[in-house]
C-alpha atoms as a PDB file:
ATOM      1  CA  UNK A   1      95.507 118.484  90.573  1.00  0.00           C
ATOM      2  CA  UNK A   2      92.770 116.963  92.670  1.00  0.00           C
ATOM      3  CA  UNK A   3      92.602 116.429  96.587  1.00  0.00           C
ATOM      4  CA  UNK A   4      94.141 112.648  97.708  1.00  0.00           C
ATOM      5  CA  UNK A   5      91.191 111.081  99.150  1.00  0.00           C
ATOM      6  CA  UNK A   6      93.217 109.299 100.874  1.00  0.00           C
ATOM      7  CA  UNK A   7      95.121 110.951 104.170  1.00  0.00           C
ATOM      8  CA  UNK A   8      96.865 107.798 104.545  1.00  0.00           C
ATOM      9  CA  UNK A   9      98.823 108.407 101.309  1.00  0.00           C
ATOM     10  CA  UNK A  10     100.467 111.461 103.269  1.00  0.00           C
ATOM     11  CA  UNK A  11     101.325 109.604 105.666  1.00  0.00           C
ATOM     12  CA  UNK A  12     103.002 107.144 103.831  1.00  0.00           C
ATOM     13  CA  UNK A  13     104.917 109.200 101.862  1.00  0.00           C
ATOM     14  CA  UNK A  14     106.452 110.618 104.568  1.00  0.00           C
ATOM     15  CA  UNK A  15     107.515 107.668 105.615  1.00  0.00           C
ATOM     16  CA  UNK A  16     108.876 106.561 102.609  1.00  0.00           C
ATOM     17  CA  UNK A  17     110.785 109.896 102.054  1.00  0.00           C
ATOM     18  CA  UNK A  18     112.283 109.181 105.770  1.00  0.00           C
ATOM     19  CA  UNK A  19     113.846 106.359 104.615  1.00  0.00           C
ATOM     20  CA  UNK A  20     114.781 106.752 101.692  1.00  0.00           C
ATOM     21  CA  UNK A  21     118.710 105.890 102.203  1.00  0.00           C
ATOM     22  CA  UNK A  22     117.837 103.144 104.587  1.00  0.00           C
ATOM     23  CA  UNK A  23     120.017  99.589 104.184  1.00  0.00           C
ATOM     24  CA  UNK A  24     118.588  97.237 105.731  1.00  0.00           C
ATOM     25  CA  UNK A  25     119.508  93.817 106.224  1.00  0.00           C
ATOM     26  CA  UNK A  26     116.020  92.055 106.751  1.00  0.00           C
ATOM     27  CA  UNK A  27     112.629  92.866 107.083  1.00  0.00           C
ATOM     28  CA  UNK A  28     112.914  93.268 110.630  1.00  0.00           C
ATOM     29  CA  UNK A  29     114.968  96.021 110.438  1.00  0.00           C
ATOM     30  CA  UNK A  30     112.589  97.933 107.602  1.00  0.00           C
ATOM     31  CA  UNK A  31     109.676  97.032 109.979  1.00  0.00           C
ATOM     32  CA  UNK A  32     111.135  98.864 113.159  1.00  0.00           C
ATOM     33  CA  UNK A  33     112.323 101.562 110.917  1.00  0.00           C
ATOM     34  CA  UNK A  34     108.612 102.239 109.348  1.00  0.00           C
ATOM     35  CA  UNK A  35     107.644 101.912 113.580  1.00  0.00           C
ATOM     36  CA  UNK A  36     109.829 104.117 114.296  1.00  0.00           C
ATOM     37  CA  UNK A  37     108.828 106.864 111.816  1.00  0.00           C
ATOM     38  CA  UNK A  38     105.269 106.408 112.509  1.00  0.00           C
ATOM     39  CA  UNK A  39     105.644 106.598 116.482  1.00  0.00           C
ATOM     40  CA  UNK A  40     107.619 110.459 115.493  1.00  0.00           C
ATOM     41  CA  UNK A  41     104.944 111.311 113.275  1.00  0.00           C
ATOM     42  CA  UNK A  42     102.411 110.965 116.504  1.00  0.00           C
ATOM     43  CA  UNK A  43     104.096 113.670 118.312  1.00  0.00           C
ATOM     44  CA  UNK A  44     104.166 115.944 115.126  1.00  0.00           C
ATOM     45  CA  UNK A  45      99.940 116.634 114.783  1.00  0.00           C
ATOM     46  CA  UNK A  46     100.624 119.275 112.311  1.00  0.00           C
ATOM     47  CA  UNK A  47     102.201 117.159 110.398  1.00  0.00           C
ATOM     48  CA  UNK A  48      99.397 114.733 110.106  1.00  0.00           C
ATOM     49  CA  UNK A  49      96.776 117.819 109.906  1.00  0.00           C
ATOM     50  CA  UNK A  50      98.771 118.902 106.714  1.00  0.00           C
ATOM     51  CA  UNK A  51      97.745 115.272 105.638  1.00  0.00           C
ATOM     52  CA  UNK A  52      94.431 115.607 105.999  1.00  0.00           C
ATOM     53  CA  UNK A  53      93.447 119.067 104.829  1.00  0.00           C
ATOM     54  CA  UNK A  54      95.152 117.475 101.510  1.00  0.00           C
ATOM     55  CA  UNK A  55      92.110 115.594 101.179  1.00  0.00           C
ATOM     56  CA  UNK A  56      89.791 118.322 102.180  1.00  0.00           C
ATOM     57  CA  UNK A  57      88.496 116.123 104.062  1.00  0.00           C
ATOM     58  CA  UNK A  58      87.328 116.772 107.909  1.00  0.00           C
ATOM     59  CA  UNK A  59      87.997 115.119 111.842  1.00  0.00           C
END
C-alpha cells in the first residue's frame, strides 16, 4: 500500500478512533471532545512523528 501523503489523515484518525463511543448531545459537545483529543495528542510527539513518517515525508 502506498505512503498517505497526507499526515493530517493520521491525525484524524486518531481522533476519530478516540471517540468512537462518544454520545453527544450537540455539536458543542463533539467540538470540545475533538479539542480535547487534539490538545492530548500535543503532548504525545511520537505519536504525531508516527504520523508523519507514514507519509515519508520530512520536518
Amino acid at each position: 500500500m502506498p505512503p498517505d501523503l497526507n499526515p493530517q489523515e493520521g491525525v484524524w484518525s486518531l481522533v476519530k478512533r478516540d471517540m468512537g463511543n462518544l454520545a453527544a448531545a450537540d455539536l458543542g459537545q463533539i467540538a470540545l471532545a475533538v479539542k480535547r483529543e487534539l490538545k492530548m495528542l500535543q503532548y504525545r510527539p511520537g505519536v504525531i512523528d508516527g504520523c508523519l513518517a507514514g507519509t515519508s515525508m520530512a520536518l
